[in-house]
PDB file of N, CA and C in Angstrom:
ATOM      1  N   UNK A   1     119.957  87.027 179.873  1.00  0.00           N
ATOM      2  CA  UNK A   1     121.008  87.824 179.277  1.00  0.00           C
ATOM      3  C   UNK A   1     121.264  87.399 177.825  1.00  0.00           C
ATOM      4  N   UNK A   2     121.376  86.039 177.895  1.00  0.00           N
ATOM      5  CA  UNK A   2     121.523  85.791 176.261  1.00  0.00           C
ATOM      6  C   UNK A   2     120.370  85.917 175.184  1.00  0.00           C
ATOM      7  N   UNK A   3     119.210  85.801 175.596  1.00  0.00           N
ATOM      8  CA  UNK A   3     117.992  86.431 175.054  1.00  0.00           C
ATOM      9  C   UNK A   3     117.942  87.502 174.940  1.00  0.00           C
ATOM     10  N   UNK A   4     118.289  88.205 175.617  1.00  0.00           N
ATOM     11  CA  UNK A   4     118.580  89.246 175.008  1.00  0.00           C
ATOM     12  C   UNK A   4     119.959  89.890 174.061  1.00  0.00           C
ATOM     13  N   UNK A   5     120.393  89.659 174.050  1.00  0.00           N
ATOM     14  CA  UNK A   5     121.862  89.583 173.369  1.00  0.00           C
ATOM     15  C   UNK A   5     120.963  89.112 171.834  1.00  0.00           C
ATOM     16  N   UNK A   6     120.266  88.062 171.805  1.00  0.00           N
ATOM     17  CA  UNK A   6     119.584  87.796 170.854  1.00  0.00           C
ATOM     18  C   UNK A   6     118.867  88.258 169.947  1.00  0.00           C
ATOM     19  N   UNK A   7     118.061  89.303 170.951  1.00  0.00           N
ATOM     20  CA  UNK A   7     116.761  89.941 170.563  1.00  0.00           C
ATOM     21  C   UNK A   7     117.437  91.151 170.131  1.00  0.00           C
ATOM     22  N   UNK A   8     118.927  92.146 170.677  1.00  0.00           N
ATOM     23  CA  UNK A   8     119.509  92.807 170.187  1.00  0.00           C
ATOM     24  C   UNK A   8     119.737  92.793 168.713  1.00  0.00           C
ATOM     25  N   UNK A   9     120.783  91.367 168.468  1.00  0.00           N
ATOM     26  CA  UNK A   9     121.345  90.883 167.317  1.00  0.00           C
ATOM     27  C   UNK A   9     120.686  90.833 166.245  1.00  0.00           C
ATOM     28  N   UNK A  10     118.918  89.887 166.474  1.00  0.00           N
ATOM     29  CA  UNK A  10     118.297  89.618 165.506  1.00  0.00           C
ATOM     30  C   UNK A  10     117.880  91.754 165.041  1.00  0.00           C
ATOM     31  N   UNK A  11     117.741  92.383 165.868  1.00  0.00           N
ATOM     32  CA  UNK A  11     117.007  93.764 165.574  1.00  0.00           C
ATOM     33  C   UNK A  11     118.018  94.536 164.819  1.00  0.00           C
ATOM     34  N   UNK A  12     119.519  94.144 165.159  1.00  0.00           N
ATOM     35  CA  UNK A  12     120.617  95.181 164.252  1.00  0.00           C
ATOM     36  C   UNK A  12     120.267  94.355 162.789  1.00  0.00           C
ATOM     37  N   UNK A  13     120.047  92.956 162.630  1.00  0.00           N
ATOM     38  CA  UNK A  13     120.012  92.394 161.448  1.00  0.00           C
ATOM     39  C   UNK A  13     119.055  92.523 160.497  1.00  0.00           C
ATOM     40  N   UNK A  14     117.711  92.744 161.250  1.00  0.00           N
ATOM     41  CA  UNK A  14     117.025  93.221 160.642  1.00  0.00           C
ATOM     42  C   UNK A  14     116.607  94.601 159.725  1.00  0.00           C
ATOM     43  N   UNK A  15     117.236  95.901 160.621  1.00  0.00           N
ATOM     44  CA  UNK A  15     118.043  97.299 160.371  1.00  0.00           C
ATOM     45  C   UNK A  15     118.529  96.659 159.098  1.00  0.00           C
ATOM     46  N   UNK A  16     119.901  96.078 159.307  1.00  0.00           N
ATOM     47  CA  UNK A  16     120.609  96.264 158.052  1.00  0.00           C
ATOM     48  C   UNK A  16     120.140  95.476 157.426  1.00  0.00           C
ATOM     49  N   UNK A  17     118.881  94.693 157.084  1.00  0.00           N
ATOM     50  CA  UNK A  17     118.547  93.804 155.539  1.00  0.00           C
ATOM     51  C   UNK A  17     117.159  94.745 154.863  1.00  0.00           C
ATOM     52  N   UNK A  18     116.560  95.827 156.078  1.00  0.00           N
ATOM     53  CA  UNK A  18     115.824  97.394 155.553  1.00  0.00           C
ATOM     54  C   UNK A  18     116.533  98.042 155.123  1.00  0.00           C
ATOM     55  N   UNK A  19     117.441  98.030 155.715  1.00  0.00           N
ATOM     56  CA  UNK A  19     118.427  98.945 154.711  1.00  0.00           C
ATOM     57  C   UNK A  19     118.881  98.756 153.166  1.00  0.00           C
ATOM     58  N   UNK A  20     119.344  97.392 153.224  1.00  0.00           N
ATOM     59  CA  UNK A  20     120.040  96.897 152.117  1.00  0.00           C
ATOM     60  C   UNK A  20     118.546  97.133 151.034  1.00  0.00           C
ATOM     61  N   UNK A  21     117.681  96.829 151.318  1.00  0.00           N
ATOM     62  CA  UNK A  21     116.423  96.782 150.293  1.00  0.00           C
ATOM     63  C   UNK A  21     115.636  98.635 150.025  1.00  0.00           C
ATOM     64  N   UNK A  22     115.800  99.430 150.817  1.00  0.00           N
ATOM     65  CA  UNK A  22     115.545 100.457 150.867  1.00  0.00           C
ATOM     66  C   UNK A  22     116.435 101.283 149.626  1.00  0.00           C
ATOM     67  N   UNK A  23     117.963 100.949 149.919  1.00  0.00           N
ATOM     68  CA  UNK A  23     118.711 101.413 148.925  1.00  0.00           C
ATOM     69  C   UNK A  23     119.286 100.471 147.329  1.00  0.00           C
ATOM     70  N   UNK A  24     118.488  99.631 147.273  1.00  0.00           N
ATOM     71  CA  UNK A  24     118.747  99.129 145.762  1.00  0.00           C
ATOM     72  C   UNK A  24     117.682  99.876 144.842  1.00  0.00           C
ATOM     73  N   UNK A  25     118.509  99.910 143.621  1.00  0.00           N
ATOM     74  CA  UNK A  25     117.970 100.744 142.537  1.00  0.00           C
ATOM     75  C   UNK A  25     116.637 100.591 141.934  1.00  0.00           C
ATOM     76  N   UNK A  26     115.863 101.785 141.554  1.00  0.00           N
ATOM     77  CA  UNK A  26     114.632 100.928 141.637  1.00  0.00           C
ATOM     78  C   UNK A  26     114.305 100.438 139.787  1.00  0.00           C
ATOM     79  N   UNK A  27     113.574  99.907 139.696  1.00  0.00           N
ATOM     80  CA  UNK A  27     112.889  99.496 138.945  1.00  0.00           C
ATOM     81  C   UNK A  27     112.709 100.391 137.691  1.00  0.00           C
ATOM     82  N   UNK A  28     113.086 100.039 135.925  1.00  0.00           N
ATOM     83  CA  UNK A  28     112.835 101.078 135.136  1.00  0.00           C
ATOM     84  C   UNK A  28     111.709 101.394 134.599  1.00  0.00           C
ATOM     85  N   UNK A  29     110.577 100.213 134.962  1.00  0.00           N
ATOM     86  CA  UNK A  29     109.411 100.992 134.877  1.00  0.00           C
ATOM     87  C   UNK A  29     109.238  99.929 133.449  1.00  0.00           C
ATOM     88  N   UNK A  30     107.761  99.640 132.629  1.00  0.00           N
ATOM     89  CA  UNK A  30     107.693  99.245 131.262  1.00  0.00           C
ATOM     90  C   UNK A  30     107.313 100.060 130.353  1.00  0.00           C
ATOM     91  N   UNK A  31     107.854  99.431 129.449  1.00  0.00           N
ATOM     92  CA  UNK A  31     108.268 100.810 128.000  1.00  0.00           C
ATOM     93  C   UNK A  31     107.586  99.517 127.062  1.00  0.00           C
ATOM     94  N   UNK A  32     105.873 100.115 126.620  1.00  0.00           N
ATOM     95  CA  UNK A  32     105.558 100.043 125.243  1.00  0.00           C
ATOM     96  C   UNK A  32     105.561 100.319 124.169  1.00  0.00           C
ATOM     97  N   UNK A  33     106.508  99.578 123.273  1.00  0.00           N
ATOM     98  CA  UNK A  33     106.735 100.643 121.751  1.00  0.00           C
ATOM     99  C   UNK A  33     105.524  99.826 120.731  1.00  0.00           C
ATOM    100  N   UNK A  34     105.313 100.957 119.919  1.00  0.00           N
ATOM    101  CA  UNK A  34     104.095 100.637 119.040  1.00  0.00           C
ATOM    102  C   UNK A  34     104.581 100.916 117.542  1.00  0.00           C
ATOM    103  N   UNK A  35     104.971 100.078 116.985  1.00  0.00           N
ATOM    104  CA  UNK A  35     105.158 100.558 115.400  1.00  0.00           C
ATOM    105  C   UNK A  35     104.239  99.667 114.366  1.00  0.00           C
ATOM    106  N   UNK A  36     103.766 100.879 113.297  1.00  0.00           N
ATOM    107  CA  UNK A  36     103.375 100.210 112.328  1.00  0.00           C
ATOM    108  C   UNK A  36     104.191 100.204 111.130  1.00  0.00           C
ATOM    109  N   UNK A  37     103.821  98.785 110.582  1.00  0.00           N
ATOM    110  CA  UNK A  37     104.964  98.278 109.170  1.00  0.00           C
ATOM    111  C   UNK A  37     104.181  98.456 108.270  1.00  0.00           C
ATOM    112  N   UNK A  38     104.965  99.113 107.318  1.00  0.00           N
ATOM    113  CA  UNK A  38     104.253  99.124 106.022  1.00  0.00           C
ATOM    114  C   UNK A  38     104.548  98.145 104.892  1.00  0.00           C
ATOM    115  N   UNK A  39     103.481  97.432 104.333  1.00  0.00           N
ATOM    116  CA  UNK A  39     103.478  96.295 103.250  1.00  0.00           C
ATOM    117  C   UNK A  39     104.898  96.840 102.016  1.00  0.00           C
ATOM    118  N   UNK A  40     105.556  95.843 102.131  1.00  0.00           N
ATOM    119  CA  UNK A  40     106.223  96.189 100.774  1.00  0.00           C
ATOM    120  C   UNK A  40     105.401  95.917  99.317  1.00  0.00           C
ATOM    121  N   UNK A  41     105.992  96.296  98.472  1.00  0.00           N
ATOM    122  CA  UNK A  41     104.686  96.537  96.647  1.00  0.00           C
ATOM    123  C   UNK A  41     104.955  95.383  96.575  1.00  0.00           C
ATOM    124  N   UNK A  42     103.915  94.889  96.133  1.00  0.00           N
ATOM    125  CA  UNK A  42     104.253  93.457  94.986  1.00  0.00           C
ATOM    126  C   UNK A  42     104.171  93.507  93.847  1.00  0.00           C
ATOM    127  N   UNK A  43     105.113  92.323  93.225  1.00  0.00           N
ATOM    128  CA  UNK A  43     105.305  92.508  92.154  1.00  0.00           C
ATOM    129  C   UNK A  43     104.286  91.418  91.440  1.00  0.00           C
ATOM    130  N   UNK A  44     103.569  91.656  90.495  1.00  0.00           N
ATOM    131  CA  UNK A  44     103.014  90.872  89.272  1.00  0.00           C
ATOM    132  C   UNK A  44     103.551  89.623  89.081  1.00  0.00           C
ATOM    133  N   UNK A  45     102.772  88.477  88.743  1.00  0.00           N
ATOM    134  CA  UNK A  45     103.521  87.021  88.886  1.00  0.00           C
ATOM    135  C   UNK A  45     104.202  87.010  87.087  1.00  0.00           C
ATOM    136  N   UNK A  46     105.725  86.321  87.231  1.00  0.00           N
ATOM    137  CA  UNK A  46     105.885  86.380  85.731  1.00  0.00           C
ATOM    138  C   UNK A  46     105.202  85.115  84.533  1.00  0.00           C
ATOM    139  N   UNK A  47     104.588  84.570  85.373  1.00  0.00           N
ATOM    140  CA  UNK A  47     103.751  83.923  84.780  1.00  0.00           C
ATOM    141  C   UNK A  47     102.656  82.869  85.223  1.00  0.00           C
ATOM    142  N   UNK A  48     101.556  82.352  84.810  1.00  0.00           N
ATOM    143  CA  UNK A  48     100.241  82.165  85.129  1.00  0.00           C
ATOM    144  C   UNK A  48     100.355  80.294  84.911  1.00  0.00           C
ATOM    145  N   UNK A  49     100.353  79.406  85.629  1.00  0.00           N
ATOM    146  CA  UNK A  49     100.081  78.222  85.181  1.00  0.00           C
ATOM    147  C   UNK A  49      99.017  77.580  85.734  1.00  0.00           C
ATOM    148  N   UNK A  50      98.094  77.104  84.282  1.00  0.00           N
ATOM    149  CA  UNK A  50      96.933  76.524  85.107  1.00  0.00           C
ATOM    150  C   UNK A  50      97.306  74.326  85.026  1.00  0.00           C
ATOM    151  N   UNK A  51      96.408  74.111  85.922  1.00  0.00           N
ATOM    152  CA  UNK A  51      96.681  72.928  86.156  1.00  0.00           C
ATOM    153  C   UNK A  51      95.213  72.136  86.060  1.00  0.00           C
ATOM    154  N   UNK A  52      94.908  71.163  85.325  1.00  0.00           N
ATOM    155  CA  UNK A  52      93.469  70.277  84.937  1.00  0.00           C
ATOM    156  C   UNK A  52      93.819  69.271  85.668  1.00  0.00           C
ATOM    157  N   UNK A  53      93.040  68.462  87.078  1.00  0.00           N
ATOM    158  CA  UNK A  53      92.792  67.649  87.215  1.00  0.00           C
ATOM    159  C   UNK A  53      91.823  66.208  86.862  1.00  0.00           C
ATOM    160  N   UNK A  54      92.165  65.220  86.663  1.00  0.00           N
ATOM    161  CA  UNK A  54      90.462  64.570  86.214  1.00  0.00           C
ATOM    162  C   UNK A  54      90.536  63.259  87.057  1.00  0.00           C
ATOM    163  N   UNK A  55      89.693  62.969  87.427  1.00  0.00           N
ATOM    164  CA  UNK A  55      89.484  61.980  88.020  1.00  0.00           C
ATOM    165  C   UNK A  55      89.278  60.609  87.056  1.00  0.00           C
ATOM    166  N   UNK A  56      89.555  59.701  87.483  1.00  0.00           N
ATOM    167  CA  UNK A  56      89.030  58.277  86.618  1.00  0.00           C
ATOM    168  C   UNK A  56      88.111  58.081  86.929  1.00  0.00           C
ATOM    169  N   UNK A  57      86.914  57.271  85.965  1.00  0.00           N
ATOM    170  CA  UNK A  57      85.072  57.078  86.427  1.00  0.00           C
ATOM    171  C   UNK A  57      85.194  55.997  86.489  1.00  0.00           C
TER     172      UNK A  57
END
């Protein structure tokens, strides 16, 4: 009798945890966005410095 009482209990519990998963919201799915950036202009350097290294012999 109590085995069964059991086998009842565990089967309503199981019902309601199909249930509970049957009705949660589903999933929104993945969203790939694709953009291309465009380079901003450059500007010209305002000025040029050169640099001479020398080694000692």
């Amino acid at each position: 009798m109590l085995g069964a009482l059991a086998l009842i209990l565990s089967f309503v519990l199981g019902m309601a945890f199909a249930r509970t998963l049957d009705e949660r919201p589903a999933d929104g799915g993945m969203v790939t966005s694709v953009r291309t950036l465009t380079p901003l202009p450059q500007q010209p350097p305002t000025r040029t410095v050169t640099v001479t290294v020398t080694t000692p012999s």
